[in-house]
Protein backbone atom coordinates (compact mmCIF):
# COMPACT_ATOMS: atom_id res chain seq x y z
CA UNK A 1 0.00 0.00 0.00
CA UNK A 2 1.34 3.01 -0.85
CA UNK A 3 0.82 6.54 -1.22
CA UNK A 4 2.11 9.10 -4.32
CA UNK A 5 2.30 12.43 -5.02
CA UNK A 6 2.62 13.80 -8.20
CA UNK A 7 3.27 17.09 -9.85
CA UNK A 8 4.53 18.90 -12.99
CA UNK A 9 7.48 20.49 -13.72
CA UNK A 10 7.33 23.77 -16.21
CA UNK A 11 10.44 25.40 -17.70
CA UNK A 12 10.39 28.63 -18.95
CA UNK A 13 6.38 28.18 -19.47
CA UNK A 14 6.71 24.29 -21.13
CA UNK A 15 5.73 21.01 -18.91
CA UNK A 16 9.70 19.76 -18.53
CA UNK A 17 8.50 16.78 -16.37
CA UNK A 18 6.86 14.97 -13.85
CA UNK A 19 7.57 14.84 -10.25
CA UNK A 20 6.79 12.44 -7.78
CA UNK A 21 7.50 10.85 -3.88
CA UNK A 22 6.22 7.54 -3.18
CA UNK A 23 6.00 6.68 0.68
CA UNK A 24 4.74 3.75 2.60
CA UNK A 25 1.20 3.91 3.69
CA UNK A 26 1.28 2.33 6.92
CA UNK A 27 4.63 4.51 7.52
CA UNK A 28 2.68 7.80 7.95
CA UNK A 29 2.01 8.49 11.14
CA UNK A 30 -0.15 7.03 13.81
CA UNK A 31 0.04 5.99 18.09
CA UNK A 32 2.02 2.90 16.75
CA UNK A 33 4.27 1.49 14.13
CA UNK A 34 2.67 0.82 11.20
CA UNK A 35 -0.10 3.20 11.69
CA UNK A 36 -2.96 1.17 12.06
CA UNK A 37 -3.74 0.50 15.91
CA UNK A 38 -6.43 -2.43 16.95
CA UNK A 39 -6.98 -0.02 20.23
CA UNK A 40 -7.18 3.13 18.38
CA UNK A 41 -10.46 4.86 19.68
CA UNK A 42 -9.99 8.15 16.94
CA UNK A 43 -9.44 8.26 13.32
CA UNK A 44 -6.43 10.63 14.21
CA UNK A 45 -4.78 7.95 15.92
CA UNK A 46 -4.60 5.63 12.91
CA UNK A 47 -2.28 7.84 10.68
CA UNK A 48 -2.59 10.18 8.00
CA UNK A 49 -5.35 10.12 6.17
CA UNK A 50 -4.85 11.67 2.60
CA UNK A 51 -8.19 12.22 0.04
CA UNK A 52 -7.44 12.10 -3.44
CA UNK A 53 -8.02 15.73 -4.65
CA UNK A 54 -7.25 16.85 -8.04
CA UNK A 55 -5.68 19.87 -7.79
């Protein structure tokens, strides 16, 4: 499970390329390693949670 962002990359007015970071769903964020916690009583304390959005 992962999670990407992507975005892109004009020079001098002219789409030059695409960049992107990958990460590691579990890996971001949470009250324990991994991110996903059976004891969790929040949404907050199961990690980040990221919408898709088209910006």
């Amino acid at each position: 499970m992962d999670v990407r962002f992507v975005k892109p990359f004009f020079y001098e007015g002219e789409l030059f390329a695409w960049l992107a970071n990958t990460g590691h769903w579990p890996d971001t964020g949470g009250s324990v390693p991994g991110g996903f916690s059976a004891n969790a009583t929040e949404v907050e304390q199961e990690g980040l949670r990221l919408p898709p959005v088209k910006l």
